[in-house]
N, C-alpha and C. Protein backbone atom coordinates (compact mmCIF):
# COMPACT_ATOMS: atom_id res chain seq x y z
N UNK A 1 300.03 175.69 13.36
CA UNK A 1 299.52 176.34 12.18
C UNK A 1 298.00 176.37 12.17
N UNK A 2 297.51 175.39 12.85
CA UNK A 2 295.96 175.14 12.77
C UNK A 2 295.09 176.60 13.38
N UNK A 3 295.87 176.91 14.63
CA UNK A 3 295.06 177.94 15.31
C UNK A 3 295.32 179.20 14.67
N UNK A 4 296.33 179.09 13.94
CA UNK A 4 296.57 180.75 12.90
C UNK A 4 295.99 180.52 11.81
N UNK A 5 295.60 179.47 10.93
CA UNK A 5 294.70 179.49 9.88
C UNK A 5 293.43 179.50 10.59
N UNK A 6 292.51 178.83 11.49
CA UNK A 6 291.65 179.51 11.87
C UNK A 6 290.96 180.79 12.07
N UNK A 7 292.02 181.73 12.69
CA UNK A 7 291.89 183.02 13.04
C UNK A 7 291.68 183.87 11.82
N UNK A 8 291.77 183.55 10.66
CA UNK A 8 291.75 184.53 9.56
C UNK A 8 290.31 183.35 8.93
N UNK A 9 289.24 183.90 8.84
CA UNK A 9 288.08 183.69 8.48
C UNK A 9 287.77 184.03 6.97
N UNK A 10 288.73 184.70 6.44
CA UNK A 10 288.43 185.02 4.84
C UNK A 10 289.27 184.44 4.20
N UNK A 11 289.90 183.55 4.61
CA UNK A 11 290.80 182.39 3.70
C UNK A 11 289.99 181.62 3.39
N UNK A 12 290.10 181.27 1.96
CA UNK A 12 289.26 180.59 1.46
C UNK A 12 289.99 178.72 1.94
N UNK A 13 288.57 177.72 1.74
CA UNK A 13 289.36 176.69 1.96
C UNK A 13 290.40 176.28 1.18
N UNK A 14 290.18 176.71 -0.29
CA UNK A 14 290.92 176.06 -1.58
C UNK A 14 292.53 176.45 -1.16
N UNK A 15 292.37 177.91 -0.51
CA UNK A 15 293.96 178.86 -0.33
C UNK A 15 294.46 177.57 1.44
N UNK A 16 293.58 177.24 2.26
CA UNK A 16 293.85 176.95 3.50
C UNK A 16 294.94 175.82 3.09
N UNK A 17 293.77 175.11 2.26
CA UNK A 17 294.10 173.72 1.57
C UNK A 17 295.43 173.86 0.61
N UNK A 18 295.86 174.71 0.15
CA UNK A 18 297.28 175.25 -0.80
C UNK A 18 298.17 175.70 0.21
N UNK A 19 297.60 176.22 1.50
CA UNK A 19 298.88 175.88 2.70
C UNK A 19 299.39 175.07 3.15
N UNK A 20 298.24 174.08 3.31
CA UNK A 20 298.95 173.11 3.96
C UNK A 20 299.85 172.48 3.08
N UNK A 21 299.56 172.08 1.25
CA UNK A 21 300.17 171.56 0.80
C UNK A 21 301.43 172.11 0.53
N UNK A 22 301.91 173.73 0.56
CA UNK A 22 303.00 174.07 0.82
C UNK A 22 303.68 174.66 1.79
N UNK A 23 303.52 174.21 2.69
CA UNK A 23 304.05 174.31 4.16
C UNK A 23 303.88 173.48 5.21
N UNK A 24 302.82 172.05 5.36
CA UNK A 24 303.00 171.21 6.37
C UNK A 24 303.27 169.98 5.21
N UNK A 25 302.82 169.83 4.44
CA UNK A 25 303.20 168.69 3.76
C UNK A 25 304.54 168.07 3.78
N UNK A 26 305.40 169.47 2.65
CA UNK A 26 307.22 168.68 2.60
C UNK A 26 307.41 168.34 3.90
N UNK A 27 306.97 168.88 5.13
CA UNK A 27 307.83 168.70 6.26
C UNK A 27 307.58 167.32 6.65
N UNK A 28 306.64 166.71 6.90
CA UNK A 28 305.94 165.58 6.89
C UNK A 28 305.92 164.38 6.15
N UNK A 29 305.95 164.69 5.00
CA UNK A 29 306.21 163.84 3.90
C UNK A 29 306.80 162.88 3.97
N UNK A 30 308.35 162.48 4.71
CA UNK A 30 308.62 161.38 4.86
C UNK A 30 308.51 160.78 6.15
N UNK A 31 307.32 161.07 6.66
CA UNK A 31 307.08 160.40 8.10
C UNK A 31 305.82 159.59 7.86
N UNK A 32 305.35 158.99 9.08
CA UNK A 32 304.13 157.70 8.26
C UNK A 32 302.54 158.47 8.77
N UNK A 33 303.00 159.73 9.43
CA UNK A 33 302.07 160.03 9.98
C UNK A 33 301.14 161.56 9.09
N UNK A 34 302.17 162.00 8.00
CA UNK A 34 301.34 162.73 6.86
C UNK A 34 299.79 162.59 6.80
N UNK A 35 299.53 161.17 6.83
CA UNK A 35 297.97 160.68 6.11
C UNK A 35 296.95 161.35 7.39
N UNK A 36 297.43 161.47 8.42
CA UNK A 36 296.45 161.32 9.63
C UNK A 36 296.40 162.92 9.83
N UNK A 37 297.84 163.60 9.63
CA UNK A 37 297.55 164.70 10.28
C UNK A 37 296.79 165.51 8.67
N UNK A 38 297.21 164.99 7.65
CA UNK A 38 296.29 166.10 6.38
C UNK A 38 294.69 165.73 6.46
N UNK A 39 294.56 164.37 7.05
CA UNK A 39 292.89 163.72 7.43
C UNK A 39 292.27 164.57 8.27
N UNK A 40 293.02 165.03 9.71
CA UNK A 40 292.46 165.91 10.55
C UNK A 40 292.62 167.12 10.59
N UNK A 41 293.19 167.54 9.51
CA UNK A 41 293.25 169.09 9.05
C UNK A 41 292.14 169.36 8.04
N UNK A 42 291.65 168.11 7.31
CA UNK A 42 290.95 168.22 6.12
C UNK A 42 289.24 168.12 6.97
N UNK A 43 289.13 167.63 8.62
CA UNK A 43 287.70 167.33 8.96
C UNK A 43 287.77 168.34 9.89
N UNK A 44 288.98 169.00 10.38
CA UNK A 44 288.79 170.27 10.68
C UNK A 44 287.97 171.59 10.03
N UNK A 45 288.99 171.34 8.85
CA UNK A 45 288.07 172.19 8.25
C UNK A 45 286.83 172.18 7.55
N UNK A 46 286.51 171.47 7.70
CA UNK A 46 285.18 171.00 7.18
C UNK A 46 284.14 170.90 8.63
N UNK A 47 284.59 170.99 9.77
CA UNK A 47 283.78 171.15 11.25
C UNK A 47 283.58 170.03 11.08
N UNK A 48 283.58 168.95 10.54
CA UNK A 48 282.72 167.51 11.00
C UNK A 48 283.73 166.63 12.14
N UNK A 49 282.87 165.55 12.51
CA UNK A 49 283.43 164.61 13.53
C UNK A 49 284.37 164.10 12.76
N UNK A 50 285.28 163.70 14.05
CA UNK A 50 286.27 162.87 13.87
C UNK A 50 286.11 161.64 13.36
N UNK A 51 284.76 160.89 13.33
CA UNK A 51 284.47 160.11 13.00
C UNK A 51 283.57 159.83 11.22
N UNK A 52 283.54 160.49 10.82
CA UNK A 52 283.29 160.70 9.68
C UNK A 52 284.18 160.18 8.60
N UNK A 53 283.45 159.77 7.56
CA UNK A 53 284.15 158.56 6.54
C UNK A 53 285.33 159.46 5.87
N UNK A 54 286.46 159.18 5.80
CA UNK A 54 287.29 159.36 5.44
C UNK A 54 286.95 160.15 3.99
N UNK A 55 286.54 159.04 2.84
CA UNK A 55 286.42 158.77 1.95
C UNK A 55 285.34 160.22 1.29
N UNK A 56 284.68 160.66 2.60
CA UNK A 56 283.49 161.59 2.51
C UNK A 56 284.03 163.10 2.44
N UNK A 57 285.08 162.97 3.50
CA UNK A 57 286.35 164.08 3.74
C UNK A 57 286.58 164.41 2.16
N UNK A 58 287.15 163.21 1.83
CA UNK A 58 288.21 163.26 1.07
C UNK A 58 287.19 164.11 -0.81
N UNK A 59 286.34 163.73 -0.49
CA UNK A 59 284.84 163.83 -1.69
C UNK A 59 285.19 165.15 -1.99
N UNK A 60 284.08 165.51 -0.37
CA UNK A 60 283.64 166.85 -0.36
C UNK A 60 284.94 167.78 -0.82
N UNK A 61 285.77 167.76 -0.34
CA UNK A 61 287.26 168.79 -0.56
C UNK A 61 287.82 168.77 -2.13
N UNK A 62 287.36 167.36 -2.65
CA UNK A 62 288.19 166.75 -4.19
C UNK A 62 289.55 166.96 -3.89
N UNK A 63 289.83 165.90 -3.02
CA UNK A 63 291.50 165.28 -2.28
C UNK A 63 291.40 163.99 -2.03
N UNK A 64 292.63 163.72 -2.67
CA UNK A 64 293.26 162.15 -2.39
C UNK A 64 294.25 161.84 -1.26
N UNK A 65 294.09 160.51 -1.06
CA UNK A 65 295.34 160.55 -0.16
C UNK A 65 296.54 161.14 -0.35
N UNK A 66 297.30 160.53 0.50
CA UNK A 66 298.93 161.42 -0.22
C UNK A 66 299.70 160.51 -0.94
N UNK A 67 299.02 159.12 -0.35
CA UNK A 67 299.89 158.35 -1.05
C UNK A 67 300.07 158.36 -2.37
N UNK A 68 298.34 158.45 -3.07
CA UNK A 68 297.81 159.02 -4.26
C UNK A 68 299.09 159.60 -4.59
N UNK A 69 298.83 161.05 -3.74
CA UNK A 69 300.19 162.07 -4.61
C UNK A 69 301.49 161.59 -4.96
N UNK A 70 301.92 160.79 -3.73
CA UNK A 70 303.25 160.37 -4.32
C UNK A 70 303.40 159.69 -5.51
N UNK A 71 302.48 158.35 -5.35
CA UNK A 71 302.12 157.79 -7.01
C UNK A 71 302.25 158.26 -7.73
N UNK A 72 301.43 159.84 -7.88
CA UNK A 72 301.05 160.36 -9.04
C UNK A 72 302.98 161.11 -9.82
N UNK A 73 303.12 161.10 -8.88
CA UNK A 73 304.86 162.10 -8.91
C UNK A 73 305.73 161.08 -9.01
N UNK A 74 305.63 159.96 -8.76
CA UNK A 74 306.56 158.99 -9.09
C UNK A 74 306.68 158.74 -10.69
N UNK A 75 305.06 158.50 -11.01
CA UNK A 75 304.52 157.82 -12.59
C UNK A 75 304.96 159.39 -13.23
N UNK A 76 305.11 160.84 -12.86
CA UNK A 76 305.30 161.84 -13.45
C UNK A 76 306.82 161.90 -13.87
N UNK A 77 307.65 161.67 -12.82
CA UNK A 77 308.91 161.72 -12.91
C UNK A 77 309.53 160.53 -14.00
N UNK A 78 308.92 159.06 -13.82
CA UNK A 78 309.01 158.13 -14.79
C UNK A 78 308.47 158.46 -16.15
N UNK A 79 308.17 159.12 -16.54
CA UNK A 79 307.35 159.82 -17.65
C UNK A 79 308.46 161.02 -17.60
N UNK A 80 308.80 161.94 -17.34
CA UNK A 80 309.79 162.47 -17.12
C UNK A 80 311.52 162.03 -17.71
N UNK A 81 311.56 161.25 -17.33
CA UNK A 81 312.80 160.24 -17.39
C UNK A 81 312.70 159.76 -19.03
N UNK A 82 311.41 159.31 -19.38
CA UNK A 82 311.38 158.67 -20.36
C UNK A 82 311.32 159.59 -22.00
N UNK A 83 311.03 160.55 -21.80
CA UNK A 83 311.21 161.69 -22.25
C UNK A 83 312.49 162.01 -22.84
N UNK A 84 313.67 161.78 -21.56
CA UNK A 84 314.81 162.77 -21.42
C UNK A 84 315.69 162.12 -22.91
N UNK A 85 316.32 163.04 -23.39
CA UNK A 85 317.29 162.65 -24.46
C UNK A 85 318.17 161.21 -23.65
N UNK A 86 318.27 160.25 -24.74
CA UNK A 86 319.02 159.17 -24.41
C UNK A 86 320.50 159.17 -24.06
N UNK A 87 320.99 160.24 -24.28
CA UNK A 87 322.37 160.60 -23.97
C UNK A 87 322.64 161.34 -22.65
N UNK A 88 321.38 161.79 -22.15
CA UNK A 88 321.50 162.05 -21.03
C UNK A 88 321.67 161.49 -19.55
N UNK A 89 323.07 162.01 -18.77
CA UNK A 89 322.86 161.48 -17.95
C UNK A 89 321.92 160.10 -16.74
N UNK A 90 320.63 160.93 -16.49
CA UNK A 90 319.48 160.03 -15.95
C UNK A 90 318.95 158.98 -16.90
N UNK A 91 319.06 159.41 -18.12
CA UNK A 91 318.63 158.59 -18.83
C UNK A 91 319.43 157.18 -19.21
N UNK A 92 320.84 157.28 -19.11
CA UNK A 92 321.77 156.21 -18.95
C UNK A 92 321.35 155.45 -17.77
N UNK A 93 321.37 156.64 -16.44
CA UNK A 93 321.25 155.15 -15.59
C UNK A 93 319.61 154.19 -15.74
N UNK A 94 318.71 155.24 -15.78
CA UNK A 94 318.07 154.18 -15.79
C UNK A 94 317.93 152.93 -16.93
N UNK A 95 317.99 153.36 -18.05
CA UNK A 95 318.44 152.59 -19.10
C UNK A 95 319.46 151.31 -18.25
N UNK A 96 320.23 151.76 -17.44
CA UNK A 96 321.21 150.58 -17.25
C UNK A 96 320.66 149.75 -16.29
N UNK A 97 320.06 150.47 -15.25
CA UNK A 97 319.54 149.73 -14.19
C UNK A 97 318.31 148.53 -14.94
N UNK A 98 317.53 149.24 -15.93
CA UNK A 98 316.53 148.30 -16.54
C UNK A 98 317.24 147.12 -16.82
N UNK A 99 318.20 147.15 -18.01
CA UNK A 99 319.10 146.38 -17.83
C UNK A 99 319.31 145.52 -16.99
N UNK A 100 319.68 145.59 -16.04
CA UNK A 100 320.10 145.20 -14.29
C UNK A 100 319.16 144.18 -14.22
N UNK A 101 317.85 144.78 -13.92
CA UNK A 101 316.97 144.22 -13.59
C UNK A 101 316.19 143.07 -14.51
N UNK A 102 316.80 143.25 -15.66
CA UNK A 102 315.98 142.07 -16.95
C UNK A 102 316.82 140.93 -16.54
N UNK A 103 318.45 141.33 -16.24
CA UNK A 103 319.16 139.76 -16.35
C UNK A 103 319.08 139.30 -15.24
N UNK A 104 318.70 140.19 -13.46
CA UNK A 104 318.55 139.41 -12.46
C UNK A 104 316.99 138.52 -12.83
N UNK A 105 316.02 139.10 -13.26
CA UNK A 105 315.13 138.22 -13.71
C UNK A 105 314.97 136.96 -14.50
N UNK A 106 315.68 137.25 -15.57
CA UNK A 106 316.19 136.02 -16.58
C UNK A 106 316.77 135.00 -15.69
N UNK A 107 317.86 135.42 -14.67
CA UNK A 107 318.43 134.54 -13.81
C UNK A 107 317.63 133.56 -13.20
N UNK A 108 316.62 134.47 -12.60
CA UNK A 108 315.73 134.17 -11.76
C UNK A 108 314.95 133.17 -12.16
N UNK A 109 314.10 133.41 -12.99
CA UNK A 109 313.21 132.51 -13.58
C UNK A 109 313.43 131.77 -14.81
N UNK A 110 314.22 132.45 -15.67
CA UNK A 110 314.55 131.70 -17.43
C UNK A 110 314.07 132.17 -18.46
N UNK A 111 313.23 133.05 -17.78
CA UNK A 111 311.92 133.49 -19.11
C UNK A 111 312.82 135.08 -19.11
N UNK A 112 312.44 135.20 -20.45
CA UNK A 112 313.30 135.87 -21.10
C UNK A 112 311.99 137.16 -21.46
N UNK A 113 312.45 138.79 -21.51
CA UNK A 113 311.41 139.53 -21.22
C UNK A 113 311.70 140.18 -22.62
């Protein structure tokens, strides 16, 4: 994908950068190697060395890791969940699993939450 987004010079980065996130990302996503290849797509496009601070990458573009993202979609979906009518489906289980998890704790320690 790298050498065909290259070749088109009037893509903006913001649009390059909205490709990758919908089209190399999902594919990647559950592999450990996401972080490295969106790092060297992100100092690609930016022409700098490979050696350049991550953190500087990450500035200039206003991008976070991915892990970031997942976080952010986890705490969205939990927020999500918490939302949902109480009669709903998802909302039972987690309701139950909380559950779950208060009395293996109580077990655990004694202290009561």
């Amino acid at each position: 994908m790298n050498k065909y987004l290259y070749k088109f010079t009037n893509i903006s980065v913001r649009h390059r950068l909205d490709l990758f996130d919908k089209i190399i990302s999902p594919i990647l996503n559950h592999t450990s190697q996401i972080e490295r290849v969106h790092l060297q797509f992100c100092k690609r496009l930016l022409g700098v060395k490979r050696s350049t601070q991550n953190e500087v990458v990450y500035g200039e573009l206003g991008r976070h890791t991915f892990q970031m993202f997942k976080y952010t979609s986890i705490v969205k979906y939990w927020v999500k969940i918490l939302h949902t009518d109480v009669n709903e489906y998802i909302r039972k289980v987690y309701n139950m699993l909380k559950m779950i998890w208060k009395y293996i704790r109580i077990n655990q320690t004694g202290v009561h939450y």
